[in-house]
Structures are given as structure tokens and as C-alpha cells.
C-alpha atoms as a PDB file:
ATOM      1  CA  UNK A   1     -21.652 -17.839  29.846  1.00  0.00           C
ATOM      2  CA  UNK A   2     -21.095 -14.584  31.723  1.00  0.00           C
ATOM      3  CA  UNK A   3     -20.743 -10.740  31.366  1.00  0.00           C
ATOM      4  CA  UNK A   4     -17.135 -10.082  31.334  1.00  0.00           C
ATOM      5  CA  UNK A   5     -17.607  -6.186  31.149  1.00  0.00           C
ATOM      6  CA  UNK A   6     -20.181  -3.918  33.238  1.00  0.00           C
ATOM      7  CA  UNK A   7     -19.929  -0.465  31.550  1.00  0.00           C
ATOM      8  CA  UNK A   8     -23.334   1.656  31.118  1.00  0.00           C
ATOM      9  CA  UNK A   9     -22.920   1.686  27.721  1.00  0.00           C
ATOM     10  CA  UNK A  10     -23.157  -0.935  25.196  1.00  0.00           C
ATOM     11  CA  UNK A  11     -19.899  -3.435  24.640  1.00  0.00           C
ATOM     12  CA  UNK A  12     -19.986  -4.602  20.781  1.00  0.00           C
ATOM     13  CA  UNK A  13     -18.170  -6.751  18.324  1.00  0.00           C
ATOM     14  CA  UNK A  14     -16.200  -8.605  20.814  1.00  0.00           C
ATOM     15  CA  UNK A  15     -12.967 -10.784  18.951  1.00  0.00           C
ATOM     16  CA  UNK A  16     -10.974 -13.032  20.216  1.00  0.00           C
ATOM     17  CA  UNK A  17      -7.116 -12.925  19.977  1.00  0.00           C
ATOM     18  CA  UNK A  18      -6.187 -16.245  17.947  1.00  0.00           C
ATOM     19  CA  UNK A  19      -4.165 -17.236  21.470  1.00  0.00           C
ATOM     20  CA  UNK A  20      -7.545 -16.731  22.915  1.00  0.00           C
ATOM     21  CA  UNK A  21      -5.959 -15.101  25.916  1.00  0.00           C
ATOM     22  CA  UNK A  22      -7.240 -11.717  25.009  1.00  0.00           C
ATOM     23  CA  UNK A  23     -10.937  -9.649  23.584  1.00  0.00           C
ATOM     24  CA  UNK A  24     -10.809  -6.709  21.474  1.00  0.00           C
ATOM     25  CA  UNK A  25     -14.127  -5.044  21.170  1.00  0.00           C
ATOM     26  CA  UNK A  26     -15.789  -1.708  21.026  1.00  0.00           C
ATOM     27  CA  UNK A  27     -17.511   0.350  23.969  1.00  0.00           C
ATOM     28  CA  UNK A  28     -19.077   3.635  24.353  1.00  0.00           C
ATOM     29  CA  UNK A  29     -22.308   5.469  23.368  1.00  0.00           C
ATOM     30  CA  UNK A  30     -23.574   5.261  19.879  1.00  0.00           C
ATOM     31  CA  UNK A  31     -21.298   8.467  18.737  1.00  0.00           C
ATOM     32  CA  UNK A  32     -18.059   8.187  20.838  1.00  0.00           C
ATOM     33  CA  UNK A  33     -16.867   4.637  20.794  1.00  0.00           C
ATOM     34  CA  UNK A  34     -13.263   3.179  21.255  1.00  0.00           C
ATOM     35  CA  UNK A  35     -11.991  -0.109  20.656  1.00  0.00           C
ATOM     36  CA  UNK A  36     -10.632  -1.881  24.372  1.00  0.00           C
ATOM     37  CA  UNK A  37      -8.823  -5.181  24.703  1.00  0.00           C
ATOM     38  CA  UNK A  38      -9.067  -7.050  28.090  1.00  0.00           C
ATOM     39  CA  UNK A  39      -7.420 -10.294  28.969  1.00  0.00           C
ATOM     40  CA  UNK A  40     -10.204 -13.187  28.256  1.00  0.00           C
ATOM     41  CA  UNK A  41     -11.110 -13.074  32.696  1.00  0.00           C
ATOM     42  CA  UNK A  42     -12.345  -9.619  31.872  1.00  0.00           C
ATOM     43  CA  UNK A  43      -9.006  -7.928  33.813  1.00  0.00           C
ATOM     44  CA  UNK A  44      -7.023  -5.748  32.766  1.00  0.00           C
ATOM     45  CA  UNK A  45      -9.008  -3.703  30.555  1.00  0.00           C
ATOM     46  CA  UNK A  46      -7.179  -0.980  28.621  1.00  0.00           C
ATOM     47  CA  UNK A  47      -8.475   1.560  25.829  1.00  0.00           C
ATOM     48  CA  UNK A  48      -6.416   1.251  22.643  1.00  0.00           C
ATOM     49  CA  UNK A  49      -8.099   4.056  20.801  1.00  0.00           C
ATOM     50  CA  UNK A  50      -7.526   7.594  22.351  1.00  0.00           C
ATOM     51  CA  UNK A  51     -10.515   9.391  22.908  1.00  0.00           C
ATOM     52  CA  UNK A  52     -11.595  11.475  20.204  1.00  0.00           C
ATOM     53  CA  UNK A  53     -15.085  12.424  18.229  1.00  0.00           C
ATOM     54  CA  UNK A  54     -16.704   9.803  16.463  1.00  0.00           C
ATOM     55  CA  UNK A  55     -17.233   6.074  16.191  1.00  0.00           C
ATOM     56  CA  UNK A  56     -14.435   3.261  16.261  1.00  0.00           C
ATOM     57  CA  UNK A  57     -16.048  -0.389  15.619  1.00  0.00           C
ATOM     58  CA  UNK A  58     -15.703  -3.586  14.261  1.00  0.00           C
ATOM     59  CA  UNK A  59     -11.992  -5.181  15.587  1.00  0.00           C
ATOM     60  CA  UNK A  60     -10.649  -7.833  14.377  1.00  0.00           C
ATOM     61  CA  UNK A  61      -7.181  -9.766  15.415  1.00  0.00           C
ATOM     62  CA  UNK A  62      -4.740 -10.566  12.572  1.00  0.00           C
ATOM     63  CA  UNK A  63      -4.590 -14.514  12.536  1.00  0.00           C
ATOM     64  CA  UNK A  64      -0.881 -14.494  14.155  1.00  0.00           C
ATOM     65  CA  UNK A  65      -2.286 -11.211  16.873  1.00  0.00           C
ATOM     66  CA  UNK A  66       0.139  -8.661  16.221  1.00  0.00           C
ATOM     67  CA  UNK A  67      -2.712  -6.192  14.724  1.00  0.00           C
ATOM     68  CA  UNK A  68      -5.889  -5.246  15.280  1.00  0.00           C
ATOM     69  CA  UNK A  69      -7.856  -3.747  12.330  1.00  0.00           C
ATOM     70  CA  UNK A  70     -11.014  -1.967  12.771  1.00  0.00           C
ATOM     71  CA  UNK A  71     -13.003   0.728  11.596  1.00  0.00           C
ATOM     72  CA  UNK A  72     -12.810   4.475  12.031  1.00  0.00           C
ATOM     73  CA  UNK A  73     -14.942   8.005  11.979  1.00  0.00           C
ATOM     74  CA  UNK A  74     -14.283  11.495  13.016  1.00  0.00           C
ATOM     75  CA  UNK A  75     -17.565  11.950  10.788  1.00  0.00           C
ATOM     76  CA  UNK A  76     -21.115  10.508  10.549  1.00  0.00           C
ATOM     77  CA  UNK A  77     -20.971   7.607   7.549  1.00  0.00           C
ATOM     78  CA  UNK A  78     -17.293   8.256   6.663  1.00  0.00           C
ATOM     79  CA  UNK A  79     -15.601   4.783   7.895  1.00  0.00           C
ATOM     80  CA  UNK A  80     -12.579   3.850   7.114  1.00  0.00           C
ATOM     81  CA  UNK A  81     -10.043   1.412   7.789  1.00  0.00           C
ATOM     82  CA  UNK A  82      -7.306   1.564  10.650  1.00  0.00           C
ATOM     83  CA  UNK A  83      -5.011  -1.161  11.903  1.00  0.00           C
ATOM     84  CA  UNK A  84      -3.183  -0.919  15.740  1.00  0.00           C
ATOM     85  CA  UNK A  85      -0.133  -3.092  16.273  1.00  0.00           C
ATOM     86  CA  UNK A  86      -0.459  -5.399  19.523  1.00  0.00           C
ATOM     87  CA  UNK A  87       1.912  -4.447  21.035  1.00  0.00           C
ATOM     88  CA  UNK A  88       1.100  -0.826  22.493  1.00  0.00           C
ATOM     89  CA  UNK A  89      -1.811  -3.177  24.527  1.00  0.00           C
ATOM     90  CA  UNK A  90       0.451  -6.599  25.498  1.00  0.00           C
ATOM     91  CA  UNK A  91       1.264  -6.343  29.111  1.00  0.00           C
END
């Protein structure tokens, strides 16, 4: 096993894409986090989230990878549901 990120803040709910080529997970502090996919060396790390206020969490590939769903809040305790298609973070 090794670290495949080095950020200062915490990396959480890592999930891999069902081709296994690929990691979605979130990363940030406890308030502002975004959900990041990175190819499964650790390269090519890219933020699929834009940065706003709040907490993003949770992704999870559909079983044939053209979404990732995850969870969403501008506001403290409000989550909710998003989805992201693949596509806008496939090279």
C-alpha cells in the first residue's frame, strides 16, 4: 500500500472507477471540501467540483463510470444529492 495523494488536508472516501483506472474522492478542510478524481498512479489529479462554500463528500462511480454521485452543502447539515457526468474529468 502507498499514499497516492500528499495534500495538508485530509483525502476521504476514496472510490474506485469500475475500470479501476481512476479514484474519485474528497479533499479539503472540514468546511470547504471538493470531490477530485486522479488516475489510479496518483497523476493527473483534477478538481471536479468548483470551489465554492461548504462541504462536497461521499463519491461514488455509477457501475458503467459515466457519473459520479456525491453529496453536497452550501450549508451546515443541509446535504443533498448531486451527480457529475465523467466526462468533464476523462482525459
Amino acid at each position: 500500500m502507498r499514499n497516492l495523494t500528499q495534500t495538508p488536508g485530509p483525502d476521504l472516501h476514496p472510490d474506485w472507477s469500475p475500470s479501476g483506472d481512476q479514484s474519485a474522492f474528497a479533499s479539503g478542510e472540514r468546511l470547504d471540501r471538493e470531490i477530485w478524481v486522479m488516475d489510479s498512479d496518483g497523476s493527473n489529479r483534477r478538481q471536479l467540483t468548483p470551489n465554492r462554500p461548504g462541504i462536497s463528500g461521499a463519491p461514488a462511480w455509477s457501475p458503467d463510470g459515466s457519473q459520479i454521485v456525491f453529496e453536497s452543502s452550501e450549508h451546515q447539515g443541509d446535504l443533498a444529492p448531486h451527480s457529475w457526468s465523467t466526462k468533464a474529468c476523462m482525459p
